[in-house]
Protein backbone atom coordinates (compact mmCIF):
# COMPACT_ATOMS: atom_id res chain seq x y z
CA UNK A 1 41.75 -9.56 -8.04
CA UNK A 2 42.79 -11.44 -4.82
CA UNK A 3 46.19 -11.93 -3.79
CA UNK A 4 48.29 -14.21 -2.64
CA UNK A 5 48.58 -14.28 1.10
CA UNK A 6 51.93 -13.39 2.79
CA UNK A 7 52.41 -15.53 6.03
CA UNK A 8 55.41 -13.61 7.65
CA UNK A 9 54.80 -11.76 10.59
CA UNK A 10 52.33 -8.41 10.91
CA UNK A 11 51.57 -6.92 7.47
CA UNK A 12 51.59 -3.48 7.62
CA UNK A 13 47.37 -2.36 7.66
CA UNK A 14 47.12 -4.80 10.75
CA UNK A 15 50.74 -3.03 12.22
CA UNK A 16 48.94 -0.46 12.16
CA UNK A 17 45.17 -1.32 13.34
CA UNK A 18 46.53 -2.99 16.56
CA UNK A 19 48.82 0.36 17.24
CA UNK A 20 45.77 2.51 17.08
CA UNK A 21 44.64 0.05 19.65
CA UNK A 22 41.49 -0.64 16.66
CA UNK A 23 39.91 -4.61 16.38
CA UNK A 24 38.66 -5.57 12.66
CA UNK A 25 35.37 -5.33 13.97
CA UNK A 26 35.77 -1.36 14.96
CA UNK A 27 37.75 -0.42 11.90
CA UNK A 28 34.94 -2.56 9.44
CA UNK A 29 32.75 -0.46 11.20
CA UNK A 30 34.65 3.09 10.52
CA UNK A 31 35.28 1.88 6.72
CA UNK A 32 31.44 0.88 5.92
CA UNK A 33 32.63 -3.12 4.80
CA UNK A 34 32.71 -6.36 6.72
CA UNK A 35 34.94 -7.62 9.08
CA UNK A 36 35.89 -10.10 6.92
CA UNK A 37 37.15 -7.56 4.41
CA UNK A 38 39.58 -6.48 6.94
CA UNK A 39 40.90 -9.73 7.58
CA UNK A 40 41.54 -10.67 3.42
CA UNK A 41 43.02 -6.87 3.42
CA UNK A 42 45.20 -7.76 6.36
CA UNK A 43 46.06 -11.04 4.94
CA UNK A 44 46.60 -10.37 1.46
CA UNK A 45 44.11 -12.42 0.22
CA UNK A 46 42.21 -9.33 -1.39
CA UNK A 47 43.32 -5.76 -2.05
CA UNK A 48 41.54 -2.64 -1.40
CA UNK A 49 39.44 -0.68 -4.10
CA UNK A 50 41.04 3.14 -4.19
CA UNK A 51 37.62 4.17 -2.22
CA UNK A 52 38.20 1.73 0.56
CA UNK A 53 42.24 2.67 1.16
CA UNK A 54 41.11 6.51 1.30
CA UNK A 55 38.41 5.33 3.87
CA UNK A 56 41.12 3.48 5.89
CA UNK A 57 43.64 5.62 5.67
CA UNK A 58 40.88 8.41 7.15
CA UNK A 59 39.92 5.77 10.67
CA UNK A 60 43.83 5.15 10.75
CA UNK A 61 44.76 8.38 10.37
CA UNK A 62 47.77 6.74 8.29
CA UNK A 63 49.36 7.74 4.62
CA UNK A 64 48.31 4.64 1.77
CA UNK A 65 52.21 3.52 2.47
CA UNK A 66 52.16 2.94 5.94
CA UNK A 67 48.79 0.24 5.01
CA UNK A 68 50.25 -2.02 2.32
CA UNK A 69 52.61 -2.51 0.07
CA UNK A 70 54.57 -0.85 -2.57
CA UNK A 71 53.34 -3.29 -4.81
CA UNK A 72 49.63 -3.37 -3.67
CA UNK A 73 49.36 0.63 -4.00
CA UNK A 74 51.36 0.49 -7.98
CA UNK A 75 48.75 -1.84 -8.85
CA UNK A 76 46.19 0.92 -7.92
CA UNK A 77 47.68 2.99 -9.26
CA UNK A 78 48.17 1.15 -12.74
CA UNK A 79 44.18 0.69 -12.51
CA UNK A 80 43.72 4.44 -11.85
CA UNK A 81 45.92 5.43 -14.97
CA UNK A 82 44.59 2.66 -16.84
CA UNK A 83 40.58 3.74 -16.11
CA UNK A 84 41.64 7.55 -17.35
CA UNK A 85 42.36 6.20 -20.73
């Protein structure tokens, strides 16, 4: 389900991406998607499946709360609880 984007400032996946010195291009490449998923991730305009956050927390070498939001990583987990049942 997309989300809305944020406009203020550096979100917190591309924070971190541009620390580790990383273009979209590069870490697309690391994380098997498209660059363009990297930019909607870093945008907010889409959200990352629990596959794709493990991937990118592997090429960031980063924990899922230093990539996006405490509301972005409840919802996953909501969907992770919710797929058990």
């Amino acid at each position: 389900m997309p989300l809305k984007p944020k406009p203020q400032g550096l979100q917190p996946l591309q924070r971190v991406r541009i620390h580790r010195r990383m273009t979209q291009g590069e870490l697309a490449d690391a994380t098997g998607v498209w660059r363009e998923m990297i930019s909607y991730l870093e945008t907010g305009v889409r959200r990352p499946t629990r596959l794709l956050l493990a991937r990118l927390c592997r090429a960031l070498d980063a924990k899922p709360e230093q990539l996006f939001t405490k509301d972005v990583l409840d919802e996953l987990r909501e969907e992770a609880t919710a797929a058990k049942r």
